[in-house]
C-alpha atoms as a PDB file:
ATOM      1  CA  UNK A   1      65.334 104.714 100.120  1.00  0.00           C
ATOM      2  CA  UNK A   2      63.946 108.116 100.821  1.00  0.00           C
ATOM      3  CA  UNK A   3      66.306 109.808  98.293  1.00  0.00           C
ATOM      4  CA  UNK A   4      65.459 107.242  95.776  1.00  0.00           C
ATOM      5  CA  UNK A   5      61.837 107.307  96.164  1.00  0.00           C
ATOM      6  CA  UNK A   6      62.463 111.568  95.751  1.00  0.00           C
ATOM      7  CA  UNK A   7      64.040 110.897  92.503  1.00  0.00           C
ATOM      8  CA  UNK A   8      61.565 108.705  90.883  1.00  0.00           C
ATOM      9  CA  UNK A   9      58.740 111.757  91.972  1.00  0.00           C
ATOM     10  CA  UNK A  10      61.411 114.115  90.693  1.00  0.00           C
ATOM     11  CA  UNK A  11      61.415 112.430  86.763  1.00  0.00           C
ATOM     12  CA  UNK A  12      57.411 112.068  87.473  1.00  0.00           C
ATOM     13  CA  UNK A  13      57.345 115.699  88.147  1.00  0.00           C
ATOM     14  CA  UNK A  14      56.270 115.731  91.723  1.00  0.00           C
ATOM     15  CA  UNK A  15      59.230 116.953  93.314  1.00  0.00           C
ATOM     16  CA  UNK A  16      60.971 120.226  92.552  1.00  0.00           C
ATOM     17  CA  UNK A  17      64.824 121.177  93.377  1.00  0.00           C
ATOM     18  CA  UNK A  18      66.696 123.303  94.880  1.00  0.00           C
ATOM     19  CA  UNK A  19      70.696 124.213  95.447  1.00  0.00           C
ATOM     20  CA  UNK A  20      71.647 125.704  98.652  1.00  0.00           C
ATOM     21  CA  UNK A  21      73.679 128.805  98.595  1.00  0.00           C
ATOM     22  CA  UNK A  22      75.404 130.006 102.238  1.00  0.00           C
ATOM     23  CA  UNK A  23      75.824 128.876 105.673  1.00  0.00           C
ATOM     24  CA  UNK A  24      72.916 129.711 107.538  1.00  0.00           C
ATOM     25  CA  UNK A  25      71.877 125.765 107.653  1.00  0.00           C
ATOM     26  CA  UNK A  26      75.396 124.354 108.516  1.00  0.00           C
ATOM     27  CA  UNK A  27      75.809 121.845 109.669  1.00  0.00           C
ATOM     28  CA  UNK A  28      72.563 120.282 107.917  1.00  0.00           C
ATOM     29  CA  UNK A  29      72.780 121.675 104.612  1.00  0.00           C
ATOM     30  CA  UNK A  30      76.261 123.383 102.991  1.00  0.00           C
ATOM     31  CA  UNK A  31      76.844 125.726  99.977  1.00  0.00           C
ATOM     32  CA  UNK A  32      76.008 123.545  97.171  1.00  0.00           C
ATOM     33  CA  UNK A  33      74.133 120.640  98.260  1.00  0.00           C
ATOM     34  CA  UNK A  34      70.878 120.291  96.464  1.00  0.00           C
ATOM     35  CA  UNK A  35      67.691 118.996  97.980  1.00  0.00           C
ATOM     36  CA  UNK A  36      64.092 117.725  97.226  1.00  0.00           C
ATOM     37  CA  UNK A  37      61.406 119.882  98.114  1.00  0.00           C
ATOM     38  CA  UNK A  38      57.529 118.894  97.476  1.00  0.00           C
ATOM     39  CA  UNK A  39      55.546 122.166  96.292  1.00  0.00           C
ATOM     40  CA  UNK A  40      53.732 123.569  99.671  1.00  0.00           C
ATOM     41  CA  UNK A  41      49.548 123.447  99.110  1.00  0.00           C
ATOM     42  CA  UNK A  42      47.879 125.730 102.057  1.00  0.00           C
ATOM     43  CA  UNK A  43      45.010 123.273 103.344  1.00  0.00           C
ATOM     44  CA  UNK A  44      46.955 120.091 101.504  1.00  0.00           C
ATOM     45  CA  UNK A  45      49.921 119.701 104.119  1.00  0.00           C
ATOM     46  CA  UNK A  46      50.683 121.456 107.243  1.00  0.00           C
ATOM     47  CA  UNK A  47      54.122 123.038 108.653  1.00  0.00           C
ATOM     48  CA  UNK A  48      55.279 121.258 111.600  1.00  0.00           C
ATOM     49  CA  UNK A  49      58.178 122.175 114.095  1.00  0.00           C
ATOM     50  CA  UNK A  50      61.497 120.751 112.973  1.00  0.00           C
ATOM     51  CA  UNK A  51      60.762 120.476 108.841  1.00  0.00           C
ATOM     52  CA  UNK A  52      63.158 122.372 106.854  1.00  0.00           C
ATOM     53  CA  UNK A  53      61.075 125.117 104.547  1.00  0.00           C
ATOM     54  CA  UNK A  54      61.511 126.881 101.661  1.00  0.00           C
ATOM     55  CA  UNK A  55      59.843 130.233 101.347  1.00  0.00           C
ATOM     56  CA  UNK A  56      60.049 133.482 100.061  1.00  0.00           C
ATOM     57  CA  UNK A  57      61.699 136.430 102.553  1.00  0.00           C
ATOM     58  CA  UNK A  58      58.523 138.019 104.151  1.00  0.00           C
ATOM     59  CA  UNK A  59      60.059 141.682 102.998  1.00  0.00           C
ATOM     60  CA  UNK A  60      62.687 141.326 100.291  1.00  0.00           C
ATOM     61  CA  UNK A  61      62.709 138.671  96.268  1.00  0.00           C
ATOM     62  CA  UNK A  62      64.850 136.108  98.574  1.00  0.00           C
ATOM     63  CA  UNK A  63      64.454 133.030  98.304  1.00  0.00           C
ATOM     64  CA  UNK A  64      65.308 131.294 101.442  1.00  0.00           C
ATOM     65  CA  UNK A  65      65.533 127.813 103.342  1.00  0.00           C
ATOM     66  CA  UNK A  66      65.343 127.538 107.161  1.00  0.00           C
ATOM     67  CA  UNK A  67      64.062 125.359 109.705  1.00  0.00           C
ATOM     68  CA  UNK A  68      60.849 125.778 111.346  1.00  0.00           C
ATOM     69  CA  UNK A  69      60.409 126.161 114.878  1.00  0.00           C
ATOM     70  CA  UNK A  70      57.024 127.552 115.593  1.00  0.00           C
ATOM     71  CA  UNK A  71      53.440 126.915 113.933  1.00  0.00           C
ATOM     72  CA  UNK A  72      50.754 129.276 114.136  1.00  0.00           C
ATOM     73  CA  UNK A  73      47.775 128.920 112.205  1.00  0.00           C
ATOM     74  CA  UNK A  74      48.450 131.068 109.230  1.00  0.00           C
ATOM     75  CA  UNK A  75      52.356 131.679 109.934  1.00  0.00           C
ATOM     76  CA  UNK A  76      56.119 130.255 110.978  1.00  0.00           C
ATOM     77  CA  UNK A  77      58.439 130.930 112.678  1.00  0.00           C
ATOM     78  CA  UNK A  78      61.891 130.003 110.870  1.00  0.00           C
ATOM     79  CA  UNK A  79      65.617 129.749 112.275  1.00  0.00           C
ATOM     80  CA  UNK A  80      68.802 128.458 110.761  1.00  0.00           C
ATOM     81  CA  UNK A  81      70.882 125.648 111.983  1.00  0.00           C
ATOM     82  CA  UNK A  82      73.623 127.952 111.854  1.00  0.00           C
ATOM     83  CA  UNK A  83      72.319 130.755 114.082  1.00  0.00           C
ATOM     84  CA  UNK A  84      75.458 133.563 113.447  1.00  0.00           C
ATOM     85  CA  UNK A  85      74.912 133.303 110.387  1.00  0.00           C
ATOM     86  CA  UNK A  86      70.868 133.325 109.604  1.00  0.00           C
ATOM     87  CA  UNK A  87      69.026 136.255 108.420  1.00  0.00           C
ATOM     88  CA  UNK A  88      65.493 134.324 109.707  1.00  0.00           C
ATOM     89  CA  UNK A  89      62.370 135.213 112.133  1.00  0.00           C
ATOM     90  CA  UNK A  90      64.719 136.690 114.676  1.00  0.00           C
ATOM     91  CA  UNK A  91      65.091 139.210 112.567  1.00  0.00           C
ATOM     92  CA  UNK A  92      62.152 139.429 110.104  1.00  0.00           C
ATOM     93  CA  UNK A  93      59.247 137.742 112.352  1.00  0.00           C
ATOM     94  CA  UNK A  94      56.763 135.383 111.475  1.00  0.00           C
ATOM     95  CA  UNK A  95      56.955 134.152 107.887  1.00  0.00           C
ATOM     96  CA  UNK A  96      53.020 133.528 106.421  1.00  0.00           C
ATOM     97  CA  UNK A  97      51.884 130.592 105.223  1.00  0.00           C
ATOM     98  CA  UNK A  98      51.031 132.368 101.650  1.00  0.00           C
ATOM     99  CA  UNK A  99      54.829 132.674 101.335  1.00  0.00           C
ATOM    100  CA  UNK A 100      56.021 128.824 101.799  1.00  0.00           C
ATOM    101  CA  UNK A 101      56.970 127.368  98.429  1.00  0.00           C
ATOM    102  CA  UNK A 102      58.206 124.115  99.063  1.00  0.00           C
ATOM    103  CA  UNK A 103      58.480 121.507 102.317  1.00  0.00           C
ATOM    104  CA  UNK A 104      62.028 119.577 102.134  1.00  0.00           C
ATOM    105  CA  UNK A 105      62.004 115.779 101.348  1.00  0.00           C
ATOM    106  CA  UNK A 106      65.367 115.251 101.112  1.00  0.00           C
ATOM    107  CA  UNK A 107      68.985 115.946 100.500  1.00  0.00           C
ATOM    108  CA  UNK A 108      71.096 114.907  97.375  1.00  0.00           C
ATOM    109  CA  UNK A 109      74.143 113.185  98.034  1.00  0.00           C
ATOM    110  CA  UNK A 110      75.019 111.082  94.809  1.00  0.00           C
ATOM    111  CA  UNK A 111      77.891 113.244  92.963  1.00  0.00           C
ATOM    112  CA  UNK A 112      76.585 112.177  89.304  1.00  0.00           C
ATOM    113  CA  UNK A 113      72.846 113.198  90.184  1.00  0.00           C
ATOM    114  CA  UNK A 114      74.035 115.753  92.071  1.00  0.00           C
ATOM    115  CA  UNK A 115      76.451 117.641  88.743  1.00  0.00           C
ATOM    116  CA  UNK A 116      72.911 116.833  86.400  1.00  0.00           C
ATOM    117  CA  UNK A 117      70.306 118.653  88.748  1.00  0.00           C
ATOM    118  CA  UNK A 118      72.575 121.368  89.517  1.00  0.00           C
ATOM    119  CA  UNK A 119      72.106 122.849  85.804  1.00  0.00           C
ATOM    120  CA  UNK A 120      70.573 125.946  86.342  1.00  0.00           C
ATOM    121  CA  UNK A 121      67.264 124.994  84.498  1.00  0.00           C
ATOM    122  CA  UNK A 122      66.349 121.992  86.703  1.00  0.00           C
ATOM    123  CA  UNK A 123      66.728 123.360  90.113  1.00  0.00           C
ATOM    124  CA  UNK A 124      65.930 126.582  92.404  1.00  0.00           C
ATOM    125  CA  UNK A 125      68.915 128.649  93.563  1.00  0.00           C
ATOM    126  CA  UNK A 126      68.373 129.320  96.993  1.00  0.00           C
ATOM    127  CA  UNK A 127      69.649 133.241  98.070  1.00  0.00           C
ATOM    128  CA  UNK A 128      72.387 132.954 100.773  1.00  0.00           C
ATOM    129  CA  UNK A 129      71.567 133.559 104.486  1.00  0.00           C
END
């Protein structure tokens, strides 16, 4: 129901997409799943411990996807699922607020929906790690 009601915000242009690219997030998300991420508003929504992020890498053009695991009040701490393989606050630090893009909704699972969004005008391509 979640997925669907993502979809319908996607067409009404509410949601935004992105493809994942790596393995930093296995066993959650794998290289080429695509999920639904709502557009991150500083003072609108707040981070909390456990969402899944998307945000731009505090010192390189990444874009990345991790999971966060601490709030501050103008930063986040971020790690992958897949520890070995995350570049994430363990080795960058605290990611600010300013650089959060998107909050995850949901993930993508319907092959059909899955081939249309993955056209490389309707969706974000993650960077891997």
């Amino acid at each position: 129901l979640k997925r669907f009601f993502d979809l319908i915000l996607y067409f009404l242009g509410l949601r935004k997409t992105a493809i994942i690219c790596g393995d930093s997030m296995l066993p959650t998300l794998k290289d080429g799943d695509i999920v639904f991420f709502k557009k991150y508003k500083q003072g609108e929504s707040s981070p909390k411990i456990g969402q899944i992020v998307i945000f731009n890498h505090p010192l390189t053009k990444k874009c990345l996807i991790k999971r966060i695991n601490i709030v501050n009040t103008n930063s986040v701490g971020v790690l992958g699922d897949n520890i070995e393989l995350s570049e994430d606050s363990n080795k960058f630090g605290l990611v600010n607020n300013k650089k959060i893009i998107g909050l995850v909704t949901s993930k993508l699972i319907n092959l059909k929906l899955k081939n249309f969004l993955s056209k490389k005008e309707r969706s974000t391509f993650l960077n891997p790690k």
